[in-house]
Protein backbone atom coordinates (compact mmCIF):
# COMPACT_ATOMS: atom_id res chain seq x y z
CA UNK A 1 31.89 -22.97 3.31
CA UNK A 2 28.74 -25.05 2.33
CA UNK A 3 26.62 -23.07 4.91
CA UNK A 4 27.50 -20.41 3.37
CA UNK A 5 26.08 -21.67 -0.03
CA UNK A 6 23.12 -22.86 1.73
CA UNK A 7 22.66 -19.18 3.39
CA UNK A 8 23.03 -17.80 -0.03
CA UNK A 9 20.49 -19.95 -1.69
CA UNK A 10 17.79 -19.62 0.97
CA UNK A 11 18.18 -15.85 0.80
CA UNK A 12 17.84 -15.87 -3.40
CA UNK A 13 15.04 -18.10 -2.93
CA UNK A 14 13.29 -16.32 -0.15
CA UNK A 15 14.10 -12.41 -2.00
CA UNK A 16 12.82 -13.70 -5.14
CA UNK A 17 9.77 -11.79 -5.92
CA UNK A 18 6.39 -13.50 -5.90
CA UNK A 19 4.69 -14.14 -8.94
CA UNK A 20 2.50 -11.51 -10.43
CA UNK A 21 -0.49 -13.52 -10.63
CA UNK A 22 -1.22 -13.35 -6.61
CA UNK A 23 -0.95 -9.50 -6.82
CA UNK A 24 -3.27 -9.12 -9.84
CA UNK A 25 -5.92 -11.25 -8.36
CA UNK A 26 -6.35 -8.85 -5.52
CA UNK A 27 -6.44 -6.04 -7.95
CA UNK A 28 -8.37 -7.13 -10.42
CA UNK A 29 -11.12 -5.39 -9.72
CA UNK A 30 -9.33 -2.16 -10.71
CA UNK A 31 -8.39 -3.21 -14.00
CA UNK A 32 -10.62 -2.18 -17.23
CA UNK A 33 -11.44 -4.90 -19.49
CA UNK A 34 -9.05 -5.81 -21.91
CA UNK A 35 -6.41 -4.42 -20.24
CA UNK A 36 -5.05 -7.20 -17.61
CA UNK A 37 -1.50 -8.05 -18.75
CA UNK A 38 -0.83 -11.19 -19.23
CA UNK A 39 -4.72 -12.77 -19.50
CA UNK A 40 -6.61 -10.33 -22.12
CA UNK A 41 -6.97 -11.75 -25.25
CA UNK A 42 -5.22 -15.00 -24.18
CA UNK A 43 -6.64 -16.62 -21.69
CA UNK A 44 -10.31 -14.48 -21.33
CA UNK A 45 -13.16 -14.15 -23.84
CA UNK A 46 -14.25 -10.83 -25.05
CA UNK A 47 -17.96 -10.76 -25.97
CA UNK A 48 -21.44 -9.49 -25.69
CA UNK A 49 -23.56 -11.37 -23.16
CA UNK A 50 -26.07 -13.26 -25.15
CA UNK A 51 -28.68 -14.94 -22.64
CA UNK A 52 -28.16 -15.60 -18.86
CA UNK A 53 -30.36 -18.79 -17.09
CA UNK A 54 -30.42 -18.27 -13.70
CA UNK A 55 -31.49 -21.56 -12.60
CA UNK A 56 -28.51 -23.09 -14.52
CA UNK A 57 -26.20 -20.48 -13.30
CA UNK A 58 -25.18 -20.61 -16.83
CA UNK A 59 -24.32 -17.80 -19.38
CA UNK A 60 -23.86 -17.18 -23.08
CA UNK A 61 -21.40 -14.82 -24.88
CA UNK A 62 -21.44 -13.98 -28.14
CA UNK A 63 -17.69 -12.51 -29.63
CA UNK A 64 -16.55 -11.53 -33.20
CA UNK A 65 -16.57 -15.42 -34.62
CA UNK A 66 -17.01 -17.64 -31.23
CA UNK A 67 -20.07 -18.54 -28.87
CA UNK A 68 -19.16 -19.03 -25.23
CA UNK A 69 -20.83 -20.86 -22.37
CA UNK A 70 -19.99 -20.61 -18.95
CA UNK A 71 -20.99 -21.47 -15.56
CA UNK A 72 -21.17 -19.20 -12.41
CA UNK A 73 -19.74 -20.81 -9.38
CA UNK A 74 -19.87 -20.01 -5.57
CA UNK A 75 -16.39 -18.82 -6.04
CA UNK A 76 -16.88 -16.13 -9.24
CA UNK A 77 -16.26 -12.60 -8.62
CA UNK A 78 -18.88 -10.21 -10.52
CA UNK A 79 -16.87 -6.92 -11.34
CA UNK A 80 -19.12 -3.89 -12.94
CA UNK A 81 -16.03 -1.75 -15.26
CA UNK A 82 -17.58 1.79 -14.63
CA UNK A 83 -14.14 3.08 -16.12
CA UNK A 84 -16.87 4.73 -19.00
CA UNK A 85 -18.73 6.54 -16.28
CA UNK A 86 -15.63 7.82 -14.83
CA UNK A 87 -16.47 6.11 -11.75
CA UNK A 88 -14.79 2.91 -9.76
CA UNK A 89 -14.93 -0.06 -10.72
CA UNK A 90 -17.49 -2.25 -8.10
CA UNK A 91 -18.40 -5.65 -7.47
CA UNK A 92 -21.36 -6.97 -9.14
CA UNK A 93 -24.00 -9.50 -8.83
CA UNK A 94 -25.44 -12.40 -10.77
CA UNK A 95 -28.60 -9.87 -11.83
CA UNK A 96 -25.89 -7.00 -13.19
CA UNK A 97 -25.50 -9.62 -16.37
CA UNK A 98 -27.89 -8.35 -18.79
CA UNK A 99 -28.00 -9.02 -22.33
CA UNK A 100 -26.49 -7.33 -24.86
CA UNK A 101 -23.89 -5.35 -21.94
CA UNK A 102 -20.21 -6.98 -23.26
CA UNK A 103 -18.10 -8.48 -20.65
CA UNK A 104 -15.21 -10.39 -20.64
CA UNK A 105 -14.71 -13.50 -18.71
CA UNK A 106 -12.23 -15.87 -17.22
CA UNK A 107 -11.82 -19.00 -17.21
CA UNK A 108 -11.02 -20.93 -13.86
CA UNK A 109 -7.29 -22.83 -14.54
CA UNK A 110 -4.62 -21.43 -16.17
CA UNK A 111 -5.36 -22.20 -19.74
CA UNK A 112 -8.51 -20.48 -21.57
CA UNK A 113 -11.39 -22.80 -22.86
CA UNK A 114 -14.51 -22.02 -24.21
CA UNK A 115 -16.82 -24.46 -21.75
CA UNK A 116 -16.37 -24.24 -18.04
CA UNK A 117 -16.68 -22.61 -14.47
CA UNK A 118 -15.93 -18.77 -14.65
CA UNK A 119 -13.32 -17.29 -11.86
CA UNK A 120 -14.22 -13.48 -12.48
CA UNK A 121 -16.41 -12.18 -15.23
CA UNK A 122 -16.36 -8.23 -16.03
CA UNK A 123 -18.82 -6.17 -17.07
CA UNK A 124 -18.89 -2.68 -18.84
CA UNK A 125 -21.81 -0.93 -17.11
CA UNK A 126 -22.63 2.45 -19.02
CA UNK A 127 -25.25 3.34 -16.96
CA UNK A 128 -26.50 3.88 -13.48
CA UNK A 129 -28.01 0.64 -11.86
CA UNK A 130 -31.36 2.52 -10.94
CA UNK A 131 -31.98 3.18 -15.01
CA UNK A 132 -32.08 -0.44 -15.31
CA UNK A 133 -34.60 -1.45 -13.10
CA UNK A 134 -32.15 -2.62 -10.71
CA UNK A 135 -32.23 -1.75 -6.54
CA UNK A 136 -28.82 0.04 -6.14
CA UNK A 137 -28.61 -0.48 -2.60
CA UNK A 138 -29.26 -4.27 -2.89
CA UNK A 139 -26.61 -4.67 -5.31
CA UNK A 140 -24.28 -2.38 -3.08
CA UNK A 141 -23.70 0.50 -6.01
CA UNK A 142 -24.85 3.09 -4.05
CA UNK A 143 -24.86 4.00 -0.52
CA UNK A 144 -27.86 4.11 1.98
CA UNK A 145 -28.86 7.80 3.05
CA UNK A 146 -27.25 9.03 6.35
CA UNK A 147 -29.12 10.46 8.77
CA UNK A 148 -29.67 13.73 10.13
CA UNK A 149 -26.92 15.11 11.64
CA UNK A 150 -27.80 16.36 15.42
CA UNK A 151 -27.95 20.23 15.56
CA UNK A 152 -24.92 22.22 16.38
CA UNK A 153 -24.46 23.40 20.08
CA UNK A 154 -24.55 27.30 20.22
CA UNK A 155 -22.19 28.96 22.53
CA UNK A 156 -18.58 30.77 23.20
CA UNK A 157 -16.14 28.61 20.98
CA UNK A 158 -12.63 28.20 23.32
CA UNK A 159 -9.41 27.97 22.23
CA UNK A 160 -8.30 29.24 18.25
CA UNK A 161 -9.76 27.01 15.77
CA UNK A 162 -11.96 23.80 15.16
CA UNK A 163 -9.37 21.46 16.74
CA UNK A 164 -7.96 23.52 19.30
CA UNK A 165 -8.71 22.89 22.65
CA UNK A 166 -9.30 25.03 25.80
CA UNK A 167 -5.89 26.63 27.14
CA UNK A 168 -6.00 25.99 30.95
CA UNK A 169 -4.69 29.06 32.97
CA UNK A 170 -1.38 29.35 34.05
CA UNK A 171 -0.66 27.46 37.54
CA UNK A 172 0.96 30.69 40.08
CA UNK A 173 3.01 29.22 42.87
């Protein structure tokens, strides 16, 4: 009878689902800002991006009553929210955080604070890179151009369609 307890509890314990925070981080790049459950307007700061020091890895945003300074790490995920555009949602580099674009940030830890290393930052990009002054294809936003296709081979085409191939003839015996 107890291994049957113990059977019982390891399966409860192992069917239990995982907690939604491990899921979100691997979609977070899909999410608009303000809109991930659980973290916007709790634990992330909502603002417009004030100045950026690239030496310092440091940046300032500016929300309805509150400053904010934060500090890029190795570790921070840049997300560009093209959800405006009606485009996807891409990853972002350090150079994509220009003043005055608002952004929302997150804190690394579980609790918000208004000091500290950022885990993601997103920004709301309303424009195409290239109007900026930024290089699209070094910032991976657009893709490089493809080359030429070779030319098509003229000629009988076998079989019924694009797919099909060649029907060998029947095999007399």
């Amino acid at each position: 009878m107890p291994r049957q307890h113990v059977k019982l509890i390891l399966a409860a314990v192992l069917a239990a689902p995982a907690p939604a925070a491990f899921g979100q981080k691997a979609t977070e790049l899909y999410i608009p800002i303000g809109k991930s459950p659980g973290l916007s307007g709790k634990v992330t700061a909502q603002g417009r991006i004030e100045c950026l020091e690239p030496l310092d890895r440091s940046i300032s945003v500016t929300g309805r009553a509150q400053k904010w300074t934060a500090t890029f790490t190795q570790r921070t995920r840049i997300y560009l929210d093209r959800t405006g555009m009606r485009r996807s949602n891409r990853y972002g580099a350090m150079a994509d955080c220009q003043p005055g674009l608002f952004c929302e940030i997150k804190y690394e830890g579980t609790e918000g604070s208004d000091a500290g290393a950022i885990e993601w930052i997103k920004i709301r990009v309303t424009e195409e890179p290239g109007s900026r002054g930024l290089d699209p294809l070094a910032h991976g936003l657009a893709r490089a151009p493809r080359a030429a296709s070779p030319p098509r081979r003229a000629g009988p085409r076998l079989g019924g369609g694009r797919w099909s191939r060649p029907v060998p003839p029947p095999v007399r015996t």
